[in-house]
N, C-alpha and C. Protein backbone atom coordinates (compact mmCIF):
# COMPACT_ATOMS: atom_id res chain seq x y z
N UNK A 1 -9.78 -4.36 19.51
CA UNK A 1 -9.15 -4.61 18.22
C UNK A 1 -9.64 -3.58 17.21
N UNK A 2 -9.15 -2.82 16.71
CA UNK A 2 -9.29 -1.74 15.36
C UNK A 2 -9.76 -2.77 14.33
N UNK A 3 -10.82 -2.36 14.06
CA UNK A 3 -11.30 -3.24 12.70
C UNK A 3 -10.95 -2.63 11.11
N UNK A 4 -10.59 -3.68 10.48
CA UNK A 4 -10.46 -3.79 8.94
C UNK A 4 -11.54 -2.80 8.22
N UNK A 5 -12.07 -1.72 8.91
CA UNK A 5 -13.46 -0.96 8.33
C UNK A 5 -12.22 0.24 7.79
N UNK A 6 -10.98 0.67 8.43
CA UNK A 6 -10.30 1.50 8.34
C UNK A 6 -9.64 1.47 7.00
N UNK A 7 -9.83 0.50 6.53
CA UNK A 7 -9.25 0.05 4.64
C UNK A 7 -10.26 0.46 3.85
N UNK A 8 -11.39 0.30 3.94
CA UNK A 8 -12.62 1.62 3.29
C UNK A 8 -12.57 2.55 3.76
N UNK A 9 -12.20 3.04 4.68
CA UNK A 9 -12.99 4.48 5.03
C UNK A 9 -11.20 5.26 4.32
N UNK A 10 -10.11 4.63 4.41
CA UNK A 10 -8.65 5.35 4.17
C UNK A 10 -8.91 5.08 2.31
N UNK A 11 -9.44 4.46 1.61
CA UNK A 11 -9.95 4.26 0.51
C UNK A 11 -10.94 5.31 -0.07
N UNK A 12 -11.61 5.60 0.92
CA UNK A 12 -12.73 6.33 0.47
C UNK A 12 -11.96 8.12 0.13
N UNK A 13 -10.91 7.79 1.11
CA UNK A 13 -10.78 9.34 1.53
C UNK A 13 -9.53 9.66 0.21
N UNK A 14 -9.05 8.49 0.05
CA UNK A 14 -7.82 8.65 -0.99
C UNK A 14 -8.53 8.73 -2.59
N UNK A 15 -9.81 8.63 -2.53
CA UNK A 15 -10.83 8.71 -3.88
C UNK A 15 -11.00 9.96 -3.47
N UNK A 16 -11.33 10.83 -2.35
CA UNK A 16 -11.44 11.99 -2.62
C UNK A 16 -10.62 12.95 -2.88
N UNK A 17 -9.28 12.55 -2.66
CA UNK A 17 -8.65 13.75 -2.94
C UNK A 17 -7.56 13.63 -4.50
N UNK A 18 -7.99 12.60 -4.82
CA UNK A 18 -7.77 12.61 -6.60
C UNK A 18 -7.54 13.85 -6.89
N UNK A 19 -8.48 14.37 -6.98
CA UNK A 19 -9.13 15.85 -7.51
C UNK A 19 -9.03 17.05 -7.16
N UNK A 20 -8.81 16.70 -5.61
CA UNK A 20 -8.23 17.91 -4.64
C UNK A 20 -7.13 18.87 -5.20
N UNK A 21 -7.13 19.57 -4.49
CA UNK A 21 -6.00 21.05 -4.73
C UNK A 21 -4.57 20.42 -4.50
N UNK A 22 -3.52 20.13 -5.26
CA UNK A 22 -2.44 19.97 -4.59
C UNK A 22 -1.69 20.45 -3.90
N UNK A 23 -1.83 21.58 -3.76
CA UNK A 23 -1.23 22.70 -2.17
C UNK A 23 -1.81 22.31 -1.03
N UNK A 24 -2.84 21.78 -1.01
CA UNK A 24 -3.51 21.92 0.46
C UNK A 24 -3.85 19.51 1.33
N UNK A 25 -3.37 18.97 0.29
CA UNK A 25 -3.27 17.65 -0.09
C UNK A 25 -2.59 16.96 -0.15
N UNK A 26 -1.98 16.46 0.62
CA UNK A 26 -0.63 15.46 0.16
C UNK A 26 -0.61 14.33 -0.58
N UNK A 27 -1.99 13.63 -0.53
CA UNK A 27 -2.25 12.83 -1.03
C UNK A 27 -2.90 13.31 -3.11
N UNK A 28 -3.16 14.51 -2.61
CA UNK A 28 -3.68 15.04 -4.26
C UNK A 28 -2.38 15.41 -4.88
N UNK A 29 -1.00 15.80 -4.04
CA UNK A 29 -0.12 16.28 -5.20
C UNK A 29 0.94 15.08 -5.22
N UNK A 30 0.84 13.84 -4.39
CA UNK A 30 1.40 12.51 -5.31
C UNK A 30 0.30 12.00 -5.96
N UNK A 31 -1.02 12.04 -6.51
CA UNK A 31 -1.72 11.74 -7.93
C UNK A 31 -0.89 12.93 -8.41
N UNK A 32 -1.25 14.48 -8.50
CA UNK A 32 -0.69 15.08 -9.45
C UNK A 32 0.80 14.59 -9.74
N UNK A 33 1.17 14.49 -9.05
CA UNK A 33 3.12 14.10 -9.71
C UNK A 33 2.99 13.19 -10.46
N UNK A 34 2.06 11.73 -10.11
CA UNK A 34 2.05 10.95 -11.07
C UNK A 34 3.05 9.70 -10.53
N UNK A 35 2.36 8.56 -11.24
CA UNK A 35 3.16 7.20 -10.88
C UNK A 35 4.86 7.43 -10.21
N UNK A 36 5.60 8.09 -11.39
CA UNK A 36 6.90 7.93 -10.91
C UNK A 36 7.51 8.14 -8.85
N UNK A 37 6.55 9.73 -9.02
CA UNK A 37 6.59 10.05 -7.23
C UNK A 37 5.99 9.15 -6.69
N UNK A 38 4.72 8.53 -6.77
CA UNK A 38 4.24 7.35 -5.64
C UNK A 38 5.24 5.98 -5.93
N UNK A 39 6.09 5.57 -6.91
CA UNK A 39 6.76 4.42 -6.71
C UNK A 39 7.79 5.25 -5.98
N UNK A 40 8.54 6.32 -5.76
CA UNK A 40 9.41 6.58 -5.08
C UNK A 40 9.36 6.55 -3.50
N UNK A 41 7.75 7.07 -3.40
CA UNK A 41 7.64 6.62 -1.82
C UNK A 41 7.00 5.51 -1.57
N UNK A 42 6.59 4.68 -2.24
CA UNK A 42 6.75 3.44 -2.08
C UNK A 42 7.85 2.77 -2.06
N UNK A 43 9.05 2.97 -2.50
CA UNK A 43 10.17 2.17 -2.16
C UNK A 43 11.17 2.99 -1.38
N UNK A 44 10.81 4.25 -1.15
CA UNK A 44 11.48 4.82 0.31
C UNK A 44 10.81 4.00 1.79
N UNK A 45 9.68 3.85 1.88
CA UNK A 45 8.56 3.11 2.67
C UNK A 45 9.23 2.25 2.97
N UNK A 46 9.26 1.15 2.13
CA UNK A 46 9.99 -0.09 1.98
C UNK A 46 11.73 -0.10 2.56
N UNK A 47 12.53 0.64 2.38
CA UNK A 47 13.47 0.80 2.90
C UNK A 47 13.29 0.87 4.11
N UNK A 48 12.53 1.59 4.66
CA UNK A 48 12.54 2.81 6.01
C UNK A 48 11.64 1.53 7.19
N UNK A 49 10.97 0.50 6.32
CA UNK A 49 10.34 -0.31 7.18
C UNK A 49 11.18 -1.57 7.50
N UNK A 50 12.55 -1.76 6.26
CA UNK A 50 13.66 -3.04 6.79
C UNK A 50 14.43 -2.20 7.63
N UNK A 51 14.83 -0.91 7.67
CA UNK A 51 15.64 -0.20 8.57
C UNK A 51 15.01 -0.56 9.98
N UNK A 52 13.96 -0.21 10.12
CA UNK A 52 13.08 0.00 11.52
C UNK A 52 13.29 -2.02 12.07
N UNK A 53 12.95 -2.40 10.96
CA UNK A 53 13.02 -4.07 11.58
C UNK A 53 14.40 -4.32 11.80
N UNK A 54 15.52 -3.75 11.18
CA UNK A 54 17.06 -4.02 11.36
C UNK A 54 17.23 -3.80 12.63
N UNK A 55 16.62 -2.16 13.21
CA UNK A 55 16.51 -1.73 14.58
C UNK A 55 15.80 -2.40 15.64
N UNK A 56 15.05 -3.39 15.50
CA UNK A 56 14.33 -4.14 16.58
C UNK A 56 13.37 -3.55 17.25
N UNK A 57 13.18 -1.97 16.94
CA UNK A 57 12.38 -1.20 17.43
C UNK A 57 11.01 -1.49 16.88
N UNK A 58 9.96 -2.28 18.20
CA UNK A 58 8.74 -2.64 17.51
C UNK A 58 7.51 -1.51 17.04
N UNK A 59 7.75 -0.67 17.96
CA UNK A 59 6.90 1.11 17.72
C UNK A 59 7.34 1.43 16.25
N UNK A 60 8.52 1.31 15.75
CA UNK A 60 9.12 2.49 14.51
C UNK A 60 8.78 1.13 13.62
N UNK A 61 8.59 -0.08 13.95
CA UNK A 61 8.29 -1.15 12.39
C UNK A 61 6.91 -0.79 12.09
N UNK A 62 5.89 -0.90 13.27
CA UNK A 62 4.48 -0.26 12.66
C UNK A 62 4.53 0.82 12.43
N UNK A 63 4.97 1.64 12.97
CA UNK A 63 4.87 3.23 12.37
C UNK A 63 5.11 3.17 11.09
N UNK A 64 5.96 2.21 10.65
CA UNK A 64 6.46 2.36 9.47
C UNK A 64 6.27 1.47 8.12
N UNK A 65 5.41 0.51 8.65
CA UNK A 65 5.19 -0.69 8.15
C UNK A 65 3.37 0.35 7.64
N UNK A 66 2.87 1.32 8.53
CA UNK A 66 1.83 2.22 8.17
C UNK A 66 2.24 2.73 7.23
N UNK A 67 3.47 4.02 7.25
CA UNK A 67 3.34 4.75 6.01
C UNK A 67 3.47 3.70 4.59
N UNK A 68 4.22 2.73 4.67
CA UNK A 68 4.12 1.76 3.62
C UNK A 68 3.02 1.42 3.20
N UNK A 69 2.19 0.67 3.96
CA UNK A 69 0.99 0.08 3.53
C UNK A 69 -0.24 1.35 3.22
N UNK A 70 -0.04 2.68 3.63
CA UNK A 70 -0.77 3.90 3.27
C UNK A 70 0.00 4.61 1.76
N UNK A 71 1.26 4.44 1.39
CA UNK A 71 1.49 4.83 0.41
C UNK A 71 1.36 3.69 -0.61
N UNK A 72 0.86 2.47 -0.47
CA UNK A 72 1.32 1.05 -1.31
C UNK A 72 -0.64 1.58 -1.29
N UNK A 73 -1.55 1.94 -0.74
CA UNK A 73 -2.89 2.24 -1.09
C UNK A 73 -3.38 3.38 -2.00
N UNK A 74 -2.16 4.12 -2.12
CA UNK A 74 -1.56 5.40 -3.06
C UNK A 74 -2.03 4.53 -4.36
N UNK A 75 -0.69 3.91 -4.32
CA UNK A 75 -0.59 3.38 -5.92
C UNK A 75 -1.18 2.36 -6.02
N UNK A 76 -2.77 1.91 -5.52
CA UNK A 76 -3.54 0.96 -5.98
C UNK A 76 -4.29 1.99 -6.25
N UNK A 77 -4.79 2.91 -5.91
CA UNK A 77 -5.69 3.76 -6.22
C UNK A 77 -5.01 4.55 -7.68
N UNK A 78 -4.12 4.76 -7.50
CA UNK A 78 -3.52 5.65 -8.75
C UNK A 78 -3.66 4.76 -9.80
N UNK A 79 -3.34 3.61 -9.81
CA UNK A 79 -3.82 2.31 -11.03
C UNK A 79 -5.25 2.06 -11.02
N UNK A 80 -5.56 2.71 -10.48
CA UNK A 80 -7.46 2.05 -10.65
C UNK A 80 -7.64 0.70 -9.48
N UNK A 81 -7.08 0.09 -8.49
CA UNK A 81 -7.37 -0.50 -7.44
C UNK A 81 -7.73 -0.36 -6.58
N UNK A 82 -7.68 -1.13 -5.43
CA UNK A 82 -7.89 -1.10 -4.21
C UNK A 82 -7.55 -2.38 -3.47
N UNK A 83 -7.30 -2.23 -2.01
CA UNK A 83 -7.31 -2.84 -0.97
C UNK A 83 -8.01 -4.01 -1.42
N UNK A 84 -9.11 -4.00 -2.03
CA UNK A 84 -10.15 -5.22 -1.84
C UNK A 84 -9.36 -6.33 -3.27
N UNK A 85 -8.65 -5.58 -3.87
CA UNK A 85 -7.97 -6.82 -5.40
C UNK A 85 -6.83 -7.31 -4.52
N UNK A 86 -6.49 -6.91 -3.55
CA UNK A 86 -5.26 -7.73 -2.88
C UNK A 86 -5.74 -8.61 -1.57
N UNK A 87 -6.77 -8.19 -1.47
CA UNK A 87 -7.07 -8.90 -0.67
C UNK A 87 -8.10 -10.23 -1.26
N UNK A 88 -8.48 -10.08 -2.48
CA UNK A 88 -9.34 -11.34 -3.25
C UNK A 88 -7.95 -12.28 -3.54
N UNK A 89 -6.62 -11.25 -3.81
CA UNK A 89 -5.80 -11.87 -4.45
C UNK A 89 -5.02 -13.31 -2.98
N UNK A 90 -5.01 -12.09 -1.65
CA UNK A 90 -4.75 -13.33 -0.70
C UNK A 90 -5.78 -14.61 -0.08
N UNK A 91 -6.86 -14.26 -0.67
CA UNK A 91 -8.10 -15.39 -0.62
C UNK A 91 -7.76 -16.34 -1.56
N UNK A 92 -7.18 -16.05 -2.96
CA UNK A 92 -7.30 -16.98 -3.95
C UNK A 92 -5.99 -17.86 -3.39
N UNK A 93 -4.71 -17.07 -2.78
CA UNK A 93 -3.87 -17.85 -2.31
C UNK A 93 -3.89 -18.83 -1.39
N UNK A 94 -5.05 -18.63 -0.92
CA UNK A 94 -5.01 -19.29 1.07
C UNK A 94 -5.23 -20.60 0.45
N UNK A 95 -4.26 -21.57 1.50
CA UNK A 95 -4.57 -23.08 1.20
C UNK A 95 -3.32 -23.34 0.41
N UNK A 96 -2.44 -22.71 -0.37
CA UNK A 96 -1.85 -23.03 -1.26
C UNK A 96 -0.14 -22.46 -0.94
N UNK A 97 0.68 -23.69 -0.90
CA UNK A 97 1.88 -23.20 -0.64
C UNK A 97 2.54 -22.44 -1.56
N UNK A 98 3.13 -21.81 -0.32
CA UNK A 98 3.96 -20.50 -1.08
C UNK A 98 4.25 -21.47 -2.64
N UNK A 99 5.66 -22.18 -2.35
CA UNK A 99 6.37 -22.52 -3.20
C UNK A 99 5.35 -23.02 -4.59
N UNK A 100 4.27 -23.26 -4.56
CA UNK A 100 3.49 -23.87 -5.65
C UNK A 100 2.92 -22.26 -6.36
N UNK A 101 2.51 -21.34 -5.03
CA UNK A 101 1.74 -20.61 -5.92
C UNK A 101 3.18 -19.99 -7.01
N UNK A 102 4.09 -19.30 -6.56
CA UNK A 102 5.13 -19.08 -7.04
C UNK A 102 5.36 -19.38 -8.27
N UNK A 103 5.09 -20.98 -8.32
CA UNK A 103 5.79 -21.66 -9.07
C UNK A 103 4.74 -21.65 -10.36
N UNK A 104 3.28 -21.27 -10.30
CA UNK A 104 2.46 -20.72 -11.02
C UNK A 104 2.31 -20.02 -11.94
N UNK A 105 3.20 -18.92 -11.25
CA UNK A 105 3.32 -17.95 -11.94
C UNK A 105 4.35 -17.55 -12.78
N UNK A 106 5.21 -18.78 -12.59
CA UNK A 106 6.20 -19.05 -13.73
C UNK A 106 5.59 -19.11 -15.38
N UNK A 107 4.68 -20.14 -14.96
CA UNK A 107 3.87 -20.56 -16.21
C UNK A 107 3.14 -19.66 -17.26
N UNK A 108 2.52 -18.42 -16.37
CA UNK A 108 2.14 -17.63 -17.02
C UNK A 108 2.25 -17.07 -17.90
C-alpha cells in the first residue's frame, strides 16, 4: 500500500518551487500566473476526470483523478493551505451525515 507520507513530501516540494524559475518549473509558472491559471486547471482536471469516469476506463480515472488532486494541492498552497486543512476538515465531518453537515452550512 503507498502511504499517505506522499501528501507531505508532494507538499513539501510544491513549497519549493514557489520561488523557482518559471521556465524550468511547472509548478513555479502556475504560482507565477497566479490564481486565475491554477483555477483553470483545476476545472480542466475536473472535467477530464468525469470524462475518464464517463469512459469506464479505470487506469485514465486515476490517472486523472491524480492530476486533479495534484493541481487542487496547487491551489491550497497558492492560498496559504494544505492537504492537512482538508483533511482536519474531513475529521470534523466524520460521524456526521452528509445531509446535516450540508445543511450547516446553510446557517452560516
Amino acid at each position: 500500500m503507498v502511504s499517505a507520507d506522499i501528501l507531505e513530501r508532494l507538499s513539501a516540494t510544491l513549497a519549493s518551487r514557489r520561488d523557482a524559475d518559471p521556465s524550468v518549473s511547472y509548478v513555479a509558472k502556475l504560482f507565477h500566473k497566479g490564481q486565475e491559471a491554477i483555477l483553470k486547471k483545476v476545472g480542466e482536471e475536473s472535467l477530464e476526470v468525469v470524462m475518464a469516469a464517463k469512459d469506464g476506463d479505470k487506469l485514465h480515472i486515476v490517472r486523472e483523478v491524480a492530476d486533479l488532486w495534484f493541481h487542487t494541492l496547487v491551489l491550497l498552497a497558492h492560498e496559504g493551505l494544505s492537504h492537512e486543512d482538508v483533511l482536519a476538515e474531513l475529521a470534523r465531518r466524520e460521524g456526521i451525515s452528509g445531509i446535516d453537515e450540508k445543511a450547516s452550512r446553510k446557517e452560516r
